[in-house]
N, C-alpha and C. Protein backbone atom coordinates (compact mmCIF):
# COMPACT_ATOMS: atom_id res chain seq x y z
N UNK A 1 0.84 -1.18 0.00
CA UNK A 1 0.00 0.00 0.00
C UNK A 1 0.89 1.24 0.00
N UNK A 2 0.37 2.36 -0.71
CA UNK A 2 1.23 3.35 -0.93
C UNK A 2 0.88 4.50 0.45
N UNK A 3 1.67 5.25 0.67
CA UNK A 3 1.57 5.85 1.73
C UNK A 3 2.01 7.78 1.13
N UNK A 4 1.02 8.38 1.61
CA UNK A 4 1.19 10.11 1.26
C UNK A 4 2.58 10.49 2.47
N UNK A 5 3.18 11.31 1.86
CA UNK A 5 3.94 12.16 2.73
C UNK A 5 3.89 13.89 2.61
N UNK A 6 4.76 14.47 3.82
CA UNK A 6 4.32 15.78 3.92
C UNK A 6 4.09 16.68 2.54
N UNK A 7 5.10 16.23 1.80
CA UNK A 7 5.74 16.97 0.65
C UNK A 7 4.49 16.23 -0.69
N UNK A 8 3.93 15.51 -0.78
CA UNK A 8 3.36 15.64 -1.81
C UNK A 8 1.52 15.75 -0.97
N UNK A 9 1.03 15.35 0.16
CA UNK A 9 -0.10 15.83 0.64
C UNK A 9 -1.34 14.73 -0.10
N UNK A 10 -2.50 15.03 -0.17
CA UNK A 10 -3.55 14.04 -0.79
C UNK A 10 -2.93 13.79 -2.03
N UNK A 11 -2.05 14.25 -3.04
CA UNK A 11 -1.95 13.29 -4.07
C UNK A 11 -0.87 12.50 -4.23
N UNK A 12 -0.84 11.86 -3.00
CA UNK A 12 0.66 11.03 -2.72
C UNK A 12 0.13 9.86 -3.30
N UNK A 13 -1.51 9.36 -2.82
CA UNK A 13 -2.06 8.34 -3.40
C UNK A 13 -1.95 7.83 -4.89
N UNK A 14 -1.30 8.72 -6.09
CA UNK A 14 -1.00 8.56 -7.22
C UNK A 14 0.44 8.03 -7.43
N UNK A 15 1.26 8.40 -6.30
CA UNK A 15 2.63 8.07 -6.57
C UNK A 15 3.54 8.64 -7.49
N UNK A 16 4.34 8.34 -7.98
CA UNK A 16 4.86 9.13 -9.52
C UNK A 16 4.29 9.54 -10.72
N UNK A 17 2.85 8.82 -10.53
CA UNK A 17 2.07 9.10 -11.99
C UNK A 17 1.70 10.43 -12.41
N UNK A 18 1.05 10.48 -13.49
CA UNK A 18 0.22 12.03 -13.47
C UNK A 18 1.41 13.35 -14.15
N UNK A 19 2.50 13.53 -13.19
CA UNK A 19 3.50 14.22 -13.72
C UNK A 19 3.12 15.38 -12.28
N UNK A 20 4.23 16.53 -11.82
CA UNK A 20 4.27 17.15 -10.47
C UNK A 20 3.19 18.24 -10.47
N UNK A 21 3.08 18.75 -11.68
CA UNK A 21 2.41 19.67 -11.97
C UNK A 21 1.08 19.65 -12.27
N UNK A 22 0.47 18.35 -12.01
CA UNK A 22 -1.10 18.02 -12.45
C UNK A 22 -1.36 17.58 -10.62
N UNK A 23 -0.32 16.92 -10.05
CA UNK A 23 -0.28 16.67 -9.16
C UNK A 23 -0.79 17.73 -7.66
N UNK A 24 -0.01 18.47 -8.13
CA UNK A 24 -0.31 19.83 -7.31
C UNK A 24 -1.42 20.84 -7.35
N UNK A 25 -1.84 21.14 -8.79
CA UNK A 25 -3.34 21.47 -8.87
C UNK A 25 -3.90 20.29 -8.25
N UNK A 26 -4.14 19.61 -8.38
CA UNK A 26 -4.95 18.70 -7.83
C UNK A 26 -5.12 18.88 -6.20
N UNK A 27 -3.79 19.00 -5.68
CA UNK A 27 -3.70 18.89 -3.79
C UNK A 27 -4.58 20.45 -3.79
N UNK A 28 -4.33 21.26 -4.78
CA UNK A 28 -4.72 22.53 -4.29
C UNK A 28 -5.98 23.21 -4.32
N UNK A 29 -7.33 22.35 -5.09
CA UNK A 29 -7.94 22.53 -5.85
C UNK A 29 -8.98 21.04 -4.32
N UNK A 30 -8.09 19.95 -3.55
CA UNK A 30 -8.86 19.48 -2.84
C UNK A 30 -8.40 20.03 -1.40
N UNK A 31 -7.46 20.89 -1.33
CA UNK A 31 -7.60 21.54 0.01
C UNK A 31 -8.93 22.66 0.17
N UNK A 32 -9.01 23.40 -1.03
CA UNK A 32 -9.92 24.43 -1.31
C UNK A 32 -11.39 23.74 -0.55
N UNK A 33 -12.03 22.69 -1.80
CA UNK A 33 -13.07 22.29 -1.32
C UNK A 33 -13.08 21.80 0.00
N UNK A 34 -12.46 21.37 0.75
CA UNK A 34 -12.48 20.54 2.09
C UNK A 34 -12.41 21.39 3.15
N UNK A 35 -12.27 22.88 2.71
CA UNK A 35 -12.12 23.96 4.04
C UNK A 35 -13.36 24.54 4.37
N UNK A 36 -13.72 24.42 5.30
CA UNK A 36 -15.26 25.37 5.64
C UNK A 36 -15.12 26.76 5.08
N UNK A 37 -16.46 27.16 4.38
CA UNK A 37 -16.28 27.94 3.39
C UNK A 37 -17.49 29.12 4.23
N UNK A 38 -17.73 29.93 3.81
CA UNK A 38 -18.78 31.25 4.41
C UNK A 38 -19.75 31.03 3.71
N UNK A 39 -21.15 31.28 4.58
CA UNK A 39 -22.06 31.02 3.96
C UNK A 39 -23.04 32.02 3.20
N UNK A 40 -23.46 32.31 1.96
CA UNK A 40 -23.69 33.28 1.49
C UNK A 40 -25.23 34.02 2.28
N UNK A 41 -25.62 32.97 3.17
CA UNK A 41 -27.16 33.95 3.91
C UNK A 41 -26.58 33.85 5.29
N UNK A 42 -25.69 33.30 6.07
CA UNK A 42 -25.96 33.92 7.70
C UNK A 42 -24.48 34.32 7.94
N UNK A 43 -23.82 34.40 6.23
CA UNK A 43 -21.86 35.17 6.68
C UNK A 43 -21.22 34.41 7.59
N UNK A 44 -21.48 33.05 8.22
CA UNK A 44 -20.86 32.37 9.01
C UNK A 44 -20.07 31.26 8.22
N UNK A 45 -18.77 31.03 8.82
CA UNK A 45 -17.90 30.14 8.37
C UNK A 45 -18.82 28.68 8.89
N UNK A 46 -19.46 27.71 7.98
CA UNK A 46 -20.24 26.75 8.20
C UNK A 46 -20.69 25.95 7.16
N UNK A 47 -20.25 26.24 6.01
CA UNK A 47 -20.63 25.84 4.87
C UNK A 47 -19.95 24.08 4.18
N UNK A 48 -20.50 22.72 3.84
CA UNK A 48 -19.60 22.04 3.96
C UNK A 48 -19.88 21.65 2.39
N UNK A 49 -19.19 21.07 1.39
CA UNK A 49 -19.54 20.22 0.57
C UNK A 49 -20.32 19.08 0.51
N UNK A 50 -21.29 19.08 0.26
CA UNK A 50 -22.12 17.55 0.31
C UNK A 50 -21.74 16.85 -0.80
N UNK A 51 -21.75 16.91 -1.99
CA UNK A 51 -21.26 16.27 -3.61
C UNK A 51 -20.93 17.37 -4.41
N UNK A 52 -21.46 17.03 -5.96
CA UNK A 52 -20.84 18.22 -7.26
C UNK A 52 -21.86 19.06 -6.38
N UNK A 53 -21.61 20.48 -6.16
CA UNK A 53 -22.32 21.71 -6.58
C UNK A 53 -23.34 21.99 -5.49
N UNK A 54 -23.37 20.71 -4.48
CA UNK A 54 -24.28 20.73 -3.44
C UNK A 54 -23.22 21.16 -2.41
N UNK A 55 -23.65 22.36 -1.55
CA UNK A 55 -23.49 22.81 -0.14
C UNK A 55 -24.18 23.01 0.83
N UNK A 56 -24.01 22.69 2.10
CA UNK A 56 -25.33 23.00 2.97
C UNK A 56 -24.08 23.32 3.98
N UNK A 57 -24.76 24.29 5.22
CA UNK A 57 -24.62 25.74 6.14
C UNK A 57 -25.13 24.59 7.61
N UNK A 58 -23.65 24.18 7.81
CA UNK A 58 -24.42 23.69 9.24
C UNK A 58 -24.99 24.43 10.56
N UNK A 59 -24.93 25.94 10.38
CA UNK A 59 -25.27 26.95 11.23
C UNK A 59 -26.60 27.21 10.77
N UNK A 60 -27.51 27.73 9.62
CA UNK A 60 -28.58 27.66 9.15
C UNK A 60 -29.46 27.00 8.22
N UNK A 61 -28.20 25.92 8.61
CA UNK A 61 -28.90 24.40 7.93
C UNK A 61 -29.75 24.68 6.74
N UNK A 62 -29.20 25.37 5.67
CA UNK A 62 -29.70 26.00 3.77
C UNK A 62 -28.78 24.73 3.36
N UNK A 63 -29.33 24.49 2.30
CA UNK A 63 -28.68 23.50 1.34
C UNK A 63 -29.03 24.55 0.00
N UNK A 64 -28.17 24.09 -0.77
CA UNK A 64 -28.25 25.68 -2.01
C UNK A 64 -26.73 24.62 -2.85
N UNK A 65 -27.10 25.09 -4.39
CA UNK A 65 -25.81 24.80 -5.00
C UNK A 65 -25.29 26.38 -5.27
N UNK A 66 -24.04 25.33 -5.63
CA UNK A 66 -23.13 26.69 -5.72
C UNK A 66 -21.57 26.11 -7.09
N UNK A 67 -20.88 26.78 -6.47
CA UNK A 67 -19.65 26.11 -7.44
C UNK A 67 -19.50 24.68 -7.48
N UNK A 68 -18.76 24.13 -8.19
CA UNK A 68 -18.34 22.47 -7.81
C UNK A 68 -17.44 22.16 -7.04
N UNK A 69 -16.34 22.71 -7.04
CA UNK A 69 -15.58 22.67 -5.81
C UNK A 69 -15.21 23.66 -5.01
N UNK A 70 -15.69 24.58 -4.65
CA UNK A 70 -15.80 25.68 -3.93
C UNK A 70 -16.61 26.78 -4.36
N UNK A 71 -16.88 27.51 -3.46
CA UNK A 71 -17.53 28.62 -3.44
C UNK A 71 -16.85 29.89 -3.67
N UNK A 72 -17.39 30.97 -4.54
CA UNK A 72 -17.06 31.84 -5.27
C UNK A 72 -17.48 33.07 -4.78
């Protein structure tokens, strides 16, 4: 089993493949989505990804789409 380290982050799971530079958009593009994001009706940091384009506000519990991997 392959194992991530500090230096390459979630796309360690690919290993050498892909090439460094597809690699890294990638880590940067799934740190984005995975960070609690602000929510566009109560301005509170609470917002989580549910799937593509779906977000819901665990502070005023709205479900609403929005971007696909983050909010804009």
């Amino acid at each position: 089993m392959t194992r991530k380290s500090k230096k390459t982050k979630s796309a360690g799971r690919f290993g050498p493949r892909y090439g460094k530079k597809i690699r890294d958009r990638l880590v940067n593009v799934e740190i984005k989505q995975r960070k609690r994001q602000k929510c566009p009706f109560c301005e509170k940091l609470g917002v989580k990804r549910l799937s593509k384009g779906i977000w819901q506000c665990s502070k005023c519990n709205k479900k609403f789409a929005g971007g696909t991997y983050y909010l804009e």
